[in-house]
N, C-alpha and C. Protein backbone atom coordinates (compact mmCIF):
# COMPACT_ATOMS: atom_id res chain seq x y z
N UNK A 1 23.82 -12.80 28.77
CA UNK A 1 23.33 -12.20 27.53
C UNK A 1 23.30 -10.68 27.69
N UNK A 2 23.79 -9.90 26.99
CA UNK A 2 23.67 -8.63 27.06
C UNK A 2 22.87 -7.84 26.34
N UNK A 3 21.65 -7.28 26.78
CA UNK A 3 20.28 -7.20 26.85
C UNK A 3 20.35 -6.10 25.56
N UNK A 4 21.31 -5.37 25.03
CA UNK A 4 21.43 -3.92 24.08
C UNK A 4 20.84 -4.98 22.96
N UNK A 5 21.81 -6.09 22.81
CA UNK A 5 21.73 -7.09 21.61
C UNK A 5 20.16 -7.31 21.54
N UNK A 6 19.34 -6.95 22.43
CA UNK A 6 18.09 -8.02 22.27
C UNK A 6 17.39 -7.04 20.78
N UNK A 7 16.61 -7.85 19.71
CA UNK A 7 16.02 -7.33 18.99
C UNK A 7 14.54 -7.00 19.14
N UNK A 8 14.12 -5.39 18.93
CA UNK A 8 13.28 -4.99 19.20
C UNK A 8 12.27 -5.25 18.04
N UNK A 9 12.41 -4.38 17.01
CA UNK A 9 11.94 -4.40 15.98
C UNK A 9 12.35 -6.10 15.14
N UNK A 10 11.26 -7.23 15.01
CA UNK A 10 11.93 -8.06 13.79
C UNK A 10 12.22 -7.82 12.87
N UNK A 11 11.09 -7.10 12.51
CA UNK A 11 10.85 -7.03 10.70
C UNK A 11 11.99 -6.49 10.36
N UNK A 12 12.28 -5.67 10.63
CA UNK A 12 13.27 -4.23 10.09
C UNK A 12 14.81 -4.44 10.91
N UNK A 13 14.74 -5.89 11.72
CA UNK A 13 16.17 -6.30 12.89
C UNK A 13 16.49 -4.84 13.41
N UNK A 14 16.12 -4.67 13.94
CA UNK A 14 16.43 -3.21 15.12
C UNK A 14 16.56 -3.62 16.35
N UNK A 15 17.82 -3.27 16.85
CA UNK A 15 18.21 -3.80 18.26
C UNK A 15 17.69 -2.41 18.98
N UNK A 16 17.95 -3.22 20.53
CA UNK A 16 17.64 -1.87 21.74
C UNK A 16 18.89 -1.12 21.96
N UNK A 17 20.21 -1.77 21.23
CA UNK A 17 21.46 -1.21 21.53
C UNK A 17 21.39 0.46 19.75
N UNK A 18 20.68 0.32 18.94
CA UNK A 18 20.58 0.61 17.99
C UNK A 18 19.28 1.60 18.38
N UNK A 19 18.47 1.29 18.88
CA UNK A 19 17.66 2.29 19.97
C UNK A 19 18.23 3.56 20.40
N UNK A 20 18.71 2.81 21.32
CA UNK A 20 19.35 3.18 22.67
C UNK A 20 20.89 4.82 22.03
N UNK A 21 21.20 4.12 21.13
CA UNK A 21 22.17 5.19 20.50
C UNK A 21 21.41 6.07 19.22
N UNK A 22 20.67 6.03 18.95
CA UNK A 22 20.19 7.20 18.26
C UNK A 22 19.28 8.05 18.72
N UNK A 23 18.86 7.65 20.31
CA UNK A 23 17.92 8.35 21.08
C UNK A 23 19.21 9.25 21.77
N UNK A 24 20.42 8.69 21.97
CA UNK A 24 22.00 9.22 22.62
C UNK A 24 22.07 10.59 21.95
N UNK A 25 22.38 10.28 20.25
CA UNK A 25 22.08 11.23 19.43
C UNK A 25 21.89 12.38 19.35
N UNK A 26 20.36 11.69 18.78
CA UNK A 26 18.70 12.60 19.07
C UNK A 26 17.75 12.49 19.89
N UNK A 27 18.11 13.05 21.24
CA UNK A 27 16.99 13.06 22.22
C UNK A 27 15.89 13.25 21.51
N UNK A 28 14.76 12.33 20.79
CA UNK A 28 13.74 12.82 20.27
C UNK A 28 12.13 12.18 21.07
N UNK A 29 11.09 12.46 20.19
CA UNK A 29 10.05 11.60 20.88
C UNK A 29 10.22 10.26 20.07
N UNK A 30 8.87 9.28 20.54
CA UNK A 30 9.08 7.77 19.87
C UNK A 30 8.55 7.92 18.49
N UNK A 31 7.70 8.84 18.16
CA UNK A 31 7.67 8.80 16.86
C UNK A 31 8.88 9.19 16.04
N UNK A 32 9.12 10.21 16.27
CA UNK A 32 10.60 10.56 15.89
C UNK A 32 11.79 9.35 15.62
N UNK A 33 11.56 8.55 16.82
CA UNK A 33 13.14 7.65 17.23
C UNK A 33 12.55 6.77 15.75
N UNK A 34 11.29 6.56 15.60
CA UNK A 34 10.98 5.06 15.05
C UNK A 34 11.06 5.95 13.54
N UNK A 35 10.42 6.58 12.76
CA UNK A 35 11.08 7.62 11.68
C UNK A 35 12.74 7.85 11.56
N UNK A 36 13.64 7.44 12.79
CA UNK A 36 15.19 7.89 12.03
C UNK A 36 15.20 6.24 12.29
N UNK A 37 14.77 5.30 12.81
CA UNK A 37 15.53 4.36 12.71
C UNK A 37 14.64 2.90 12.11
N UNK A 38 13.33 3.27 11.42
CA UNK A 38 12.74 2.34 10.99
C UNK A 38 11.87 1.56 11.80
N UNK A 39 12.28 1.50 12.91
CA UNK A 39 11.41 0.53 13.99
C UNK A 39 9.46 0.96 13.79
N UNK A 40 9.20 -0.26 13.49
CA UNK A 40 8.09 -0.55 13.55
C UNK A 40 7.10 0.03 11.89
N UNK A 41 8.26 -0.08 11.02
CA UNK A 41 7.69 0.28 9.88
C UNK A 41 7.98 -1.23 8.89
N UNK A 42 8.14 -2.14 9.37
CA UNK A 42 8.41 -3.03 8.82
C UNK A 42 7.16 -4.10 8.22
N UNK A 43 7.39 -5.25 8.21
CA UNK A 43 5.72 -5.84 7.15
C UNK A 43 4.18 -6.07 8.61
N UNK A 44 4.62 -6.02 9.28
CA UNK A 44 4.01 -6.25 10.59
C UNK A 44 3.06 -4.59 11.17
N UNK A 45 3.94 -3.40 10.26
CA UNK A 45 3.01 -1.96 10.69
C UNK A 45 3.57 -1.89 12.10
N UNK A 46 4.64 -2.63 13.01
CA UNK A 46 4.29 -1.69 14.38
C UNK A 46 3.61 -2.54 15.15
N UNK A 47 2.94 -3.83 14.82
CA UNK A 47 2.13 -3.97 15.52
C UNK A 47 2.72 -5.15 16.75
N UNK A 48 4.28 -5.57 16.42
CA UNK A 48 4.72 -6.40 17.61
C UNK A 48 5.89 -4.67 18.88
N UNK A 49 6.18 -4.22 18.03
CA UNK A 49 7.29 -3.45 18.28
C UNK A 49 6.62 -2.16 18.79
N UNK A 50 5.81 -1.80 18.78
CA UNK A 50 5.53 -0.45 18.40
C UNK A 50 5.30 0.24 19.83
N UNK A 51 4.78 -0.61 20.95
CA UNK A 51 4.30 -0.67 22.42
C UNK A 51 5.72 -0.08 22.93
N UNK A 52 6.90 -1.19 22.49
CA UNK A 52 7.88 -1.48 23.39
C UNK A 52 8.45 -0.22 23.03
N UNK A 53 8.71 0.28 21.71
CA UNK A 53 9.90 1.72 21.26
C UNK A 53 8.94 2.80 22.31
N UNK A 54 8.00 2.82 22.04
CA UNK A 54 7.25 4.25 23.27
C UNK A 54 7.43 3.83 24.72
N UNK A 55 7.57 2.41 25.34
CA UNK A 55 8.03 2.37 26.76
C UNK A 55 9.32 2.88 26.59
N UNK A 56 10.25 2.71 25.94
CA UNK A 56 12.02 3.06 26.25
C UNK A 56 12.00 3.84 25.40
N UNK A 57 11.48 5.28 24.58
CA UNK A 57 11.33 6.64 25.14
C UNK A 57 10.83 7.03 26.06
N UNK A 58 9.81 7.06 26.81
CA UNK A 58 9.34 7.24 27.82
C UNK A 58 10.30 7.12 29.17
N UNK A 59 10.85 5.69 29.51
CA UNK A 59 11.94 5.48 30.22
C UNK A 59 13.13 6.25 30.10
N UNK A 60 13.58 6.54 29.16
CA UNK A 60 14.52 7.49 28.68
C UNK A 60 14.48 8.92 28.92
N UNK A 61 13.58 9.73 28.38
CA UNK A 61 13.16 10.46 28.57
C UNK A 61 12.67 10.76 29.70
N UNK A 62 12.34 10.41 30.84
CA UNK A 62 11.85 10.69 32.25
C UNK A 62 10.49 11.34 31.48
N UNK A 63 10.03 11.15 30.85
CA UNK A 63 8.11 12.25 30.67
C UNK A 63 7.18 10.81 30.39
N UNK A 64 5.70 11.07 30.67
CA UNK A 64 4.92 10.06 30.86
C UNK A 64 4.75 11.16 28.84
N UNK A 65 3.72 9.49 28.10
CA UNK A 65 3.63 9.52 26.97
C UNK A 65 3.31 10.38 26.76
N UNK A 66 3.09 11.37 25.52
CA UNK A 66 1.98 12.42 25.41
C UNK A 66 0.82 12.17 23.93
N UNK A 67 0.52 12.90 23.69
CA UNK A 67 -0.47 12.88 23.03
C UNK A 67 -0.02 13.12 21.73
N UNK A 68 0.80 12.78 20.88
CA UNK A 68 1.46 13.24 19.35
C UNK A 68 1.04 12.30 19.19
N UNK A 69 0.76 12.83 17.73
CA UNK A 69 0.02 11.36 16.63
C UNK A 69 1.11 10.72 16.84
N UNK A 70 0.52 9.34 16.76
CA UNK A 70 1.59 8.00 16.72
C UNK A 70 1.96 7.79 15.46
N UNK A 71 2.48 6.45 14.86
CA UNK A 71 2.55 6.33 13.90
C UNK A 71 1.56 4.87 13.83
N UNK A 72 1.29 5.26 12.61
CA UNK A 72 -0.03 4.25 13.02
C UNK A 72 -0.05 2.38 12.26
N UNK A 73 -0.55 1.70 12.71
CA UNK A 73 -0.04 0.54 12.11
C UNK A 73 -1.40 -0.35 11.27
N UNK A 74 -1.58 -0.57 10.06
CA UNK A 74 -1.97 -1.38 9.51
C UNK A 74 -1.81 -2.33 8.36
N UNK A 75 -2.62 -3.07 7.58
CA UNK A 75 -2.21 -3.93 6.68
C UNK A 75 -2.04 -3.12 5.68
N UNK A 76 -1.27 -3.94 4.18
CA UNK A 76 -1.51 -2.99 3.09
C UNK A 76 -3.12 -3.16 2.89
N UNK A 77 -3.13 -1.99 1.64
CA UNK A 77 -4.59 -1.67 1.30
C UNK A 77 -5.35 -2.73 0.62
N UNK A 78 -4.15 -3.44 -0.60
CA UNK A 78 -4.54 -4.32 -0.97
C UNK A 78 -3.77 -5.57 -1.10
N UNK A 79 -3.69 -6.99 -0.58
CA UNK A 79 -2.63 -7.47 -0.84
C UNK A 79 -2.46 -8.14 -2.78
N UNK A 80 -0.45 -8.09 -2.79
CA UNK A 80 -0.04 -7.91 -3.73
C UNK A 80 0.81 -9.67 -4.25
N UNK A 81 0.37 -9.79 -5.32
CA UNK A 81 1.03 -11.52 -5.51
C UNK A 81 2.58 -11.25 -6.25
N UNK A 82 3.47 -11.97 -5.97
CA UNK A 82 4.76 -12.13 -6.36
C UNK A 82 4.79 -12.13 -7.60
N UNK A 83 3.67 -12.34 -8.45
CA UNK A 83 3.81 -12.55 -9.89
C UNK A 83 3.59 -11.18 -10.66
N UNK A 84 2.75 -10.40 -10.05
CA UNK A 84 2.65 -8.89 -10.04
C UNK A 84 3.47 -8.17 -9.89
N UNK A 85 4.48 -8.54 -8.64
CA UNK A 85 5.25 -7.70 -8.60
C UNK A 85 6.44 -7.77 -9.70
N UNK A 86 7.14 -8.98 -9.89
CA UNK A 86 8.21 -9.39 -11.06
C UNK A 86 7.41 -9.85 -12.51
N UNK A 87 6.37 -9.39 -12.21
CA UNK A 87 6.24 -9.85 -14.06
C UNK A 87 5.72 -10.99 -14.01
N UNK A 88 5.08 -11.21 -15.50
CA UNK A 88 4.72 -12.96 -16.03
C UNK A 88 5.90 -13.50 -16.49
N UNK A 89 6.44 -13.82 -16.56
CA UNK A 89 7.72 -14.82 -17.04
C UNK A 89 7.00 -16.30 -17.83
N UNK A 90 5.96 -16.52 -18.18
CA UNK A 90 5.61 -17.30 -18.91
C UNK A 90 5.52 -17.80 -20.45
């Protein structure tokens, strides 16, 4: 199995090979990487993915984490019903 393929991000299907080349790119930080490439903004906030994108900047980058706001992960504010969103159709 060739490990680039593995998916990092579910929500948003973001591979480590899809990672891995826009960090090639843009040497950036993990907030940065996850802002150009979506990771960890998906229905979940970050909260399966969000650990792993700051280990492999970190790894990448040779620097231990630093202190930049993260991006932060929670629920929506309020949840929203399907019927709200498309209308009454009744």
């Amino acid at each position: 199995m060739n490990m680039t393929s593995v998916i990092i991000c579910r929500c948003e299907e973001i591979s480590l090979a899809h990672l891995l080349e826009t960090f090639e790119q843009h040497p950036c930080s993990s907030r940065e990487l996850k802002l150009r490439t979506r990771a960890g903004m998906g229905y979940c906030g970050g909260r399966t993915c969000r650990l792993l994108v700051d280990k492999i900047v970190q790894e990448l980058s040779d620097t231990p984490l630093s202190n930049e706001i993260p991006l932060k992960h929670q629920p929506p504010v309020r949840p929203v019903s399907f019927q709200s969103l498309g209308g009454d159709h009744s």
